[in-house]
C-alpha atoms as a PDB file:
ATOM      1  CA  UNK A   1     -37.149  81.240  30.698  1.00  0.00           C
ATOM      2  CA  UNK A   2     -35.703  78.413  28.255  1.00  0.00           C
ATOM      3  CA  UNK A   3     -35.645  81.062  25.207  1.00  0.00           C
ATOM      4  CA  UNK A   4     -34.046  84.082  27.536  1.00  0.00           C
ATOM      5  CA  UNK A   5     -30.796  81.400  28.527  1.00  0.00           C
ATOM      6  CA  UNK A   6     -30.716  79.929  24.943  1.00  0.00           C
ATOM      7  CA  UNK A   7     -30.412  83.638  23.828  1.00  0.00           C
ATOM      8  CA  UNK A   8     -27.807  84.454  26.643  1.00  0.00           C
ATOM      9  CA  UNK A   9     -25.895  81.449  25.399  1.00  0.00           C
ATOM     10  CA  UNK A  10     -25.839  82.802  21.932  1.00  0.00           C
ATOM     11  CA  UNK A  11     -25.047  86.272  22.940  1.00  0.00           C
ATOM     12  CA  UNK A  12     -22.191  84.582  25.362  1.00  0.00           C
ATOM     13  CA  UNK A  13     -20.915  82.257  22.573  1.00  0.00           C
ATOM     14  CA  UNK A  14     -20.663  85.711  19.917  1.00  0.00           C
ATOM     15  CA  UNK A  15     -18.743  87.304  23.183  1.00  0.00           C
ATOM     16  CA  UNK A  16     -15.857  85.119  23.467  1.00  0.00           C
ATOM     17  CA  UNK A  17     -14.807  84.957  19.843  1.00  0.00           C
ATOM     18  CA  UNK A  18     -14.523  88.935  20.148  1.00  0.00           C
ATOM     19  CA  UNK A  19     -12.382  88.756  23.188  1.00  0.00           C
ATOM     20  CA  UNK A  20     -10.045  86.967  21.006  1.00  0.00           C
ATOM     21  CA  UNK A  21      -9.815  89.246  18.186  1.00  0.00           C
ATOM     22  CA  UNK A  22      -9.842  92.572  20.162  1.00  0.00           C
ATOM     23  CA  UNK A  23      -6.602  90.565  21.058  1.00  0.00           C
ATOM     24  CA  UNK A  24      -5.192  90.240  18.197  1.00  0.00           C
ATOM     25  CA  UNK A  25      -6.188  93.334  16.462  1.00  0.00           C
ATOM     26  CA  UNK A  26      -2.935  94.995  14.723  1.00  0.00           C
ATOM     27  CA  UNK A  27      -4.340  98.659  15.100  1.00  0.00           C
ATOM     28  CA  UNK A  28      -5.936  98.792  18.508  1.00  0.00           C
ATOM     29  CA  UNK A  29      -5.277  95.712  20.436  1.00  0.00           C
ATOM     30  CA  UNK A  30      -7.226  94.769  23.761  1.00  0.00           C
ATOM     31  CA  UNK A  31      -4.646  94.430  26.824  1.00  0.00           C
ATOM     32  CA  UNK A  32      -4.212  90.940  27.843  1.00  0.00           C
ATOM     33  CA  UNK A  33      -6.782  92.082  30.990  1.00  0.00           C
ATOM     34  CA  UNK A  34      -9.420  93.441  28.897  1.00  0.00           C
ATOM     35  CA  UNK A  35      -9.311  90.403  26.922  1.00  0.00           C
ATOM     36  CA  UNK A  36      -9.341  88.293  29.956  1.00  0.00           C
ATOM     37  CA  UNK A  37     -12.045  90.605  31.613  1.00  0.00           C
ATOM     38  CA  UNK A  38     -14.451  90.257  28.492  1.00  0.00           C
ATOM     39  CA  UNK A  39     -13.974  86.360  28.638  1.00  0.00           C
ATOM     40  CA  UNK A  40     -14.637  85.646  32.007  1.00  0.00           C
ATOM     41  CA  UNK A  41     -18.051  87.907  30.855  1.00  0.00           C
ATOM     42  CA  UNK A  42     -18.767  85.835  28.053  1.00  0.00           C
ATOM     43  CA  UNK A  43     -18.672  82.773  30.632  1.00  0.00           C
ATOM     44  CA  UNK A  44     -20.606  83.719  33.325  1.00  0.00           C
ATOM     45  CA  UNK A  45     -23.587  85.099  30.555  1.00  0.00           C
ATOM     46  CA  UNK A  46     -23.051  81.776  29.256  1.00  0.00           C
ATOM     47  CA  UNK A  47     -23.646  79.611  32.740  1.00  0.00           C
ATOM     48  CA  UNK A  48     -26.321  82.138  33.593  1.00  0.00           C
ATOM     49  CA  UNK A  49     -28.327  81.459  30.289  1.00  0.00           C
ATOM     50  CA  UNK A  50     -27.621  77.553  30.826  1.00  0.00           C
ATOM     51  CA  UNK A  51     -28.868  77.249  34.286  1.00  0.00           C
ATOM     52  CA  UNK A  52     -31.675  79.174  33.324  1.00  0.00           C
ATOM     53  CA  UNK A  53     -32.444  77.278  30.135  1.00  0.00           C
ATOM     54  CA  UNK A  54     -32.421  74.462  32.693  1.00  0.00           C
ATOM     55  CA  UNK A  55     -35.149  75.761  35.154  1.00  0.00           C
ATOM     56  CA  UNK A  56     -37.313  76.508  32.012  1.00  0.00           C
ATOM     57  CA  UNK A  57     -37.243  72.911  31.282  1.00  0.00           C
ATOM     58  CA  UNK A  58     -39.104  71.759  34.301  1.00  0.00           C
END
């Protein structure tokens, strides 16, 4: 369990940066809601990996 949410916190933490660059892309730029949408993704992935990086520490 501590491995899987250190790897969702990687894969959450590679997630955000994208969300801003689809942004500011000059040929195909993400809508301000796409760009939101994939953020608020990269979050939760990365609270789900935390809290369970946390349970596999007990």
């Amino acid at each position: 369990m501590y491995r899987f949410g250190r790897l969702l916190q990687i894969v959450a933490m590679i997630l955000l940066p994208l969300a801003i660059v689809g942004n500011l892309s000059p040929e195909r730029p993400l809508t301000l809601g796409q760009s939101l949408t994939l953020s608020t993704i990269g979050v939760i992935v990365f609270l789900l990996g935390y809290f369970l990086q946390q349970t596999g520490k007990k």
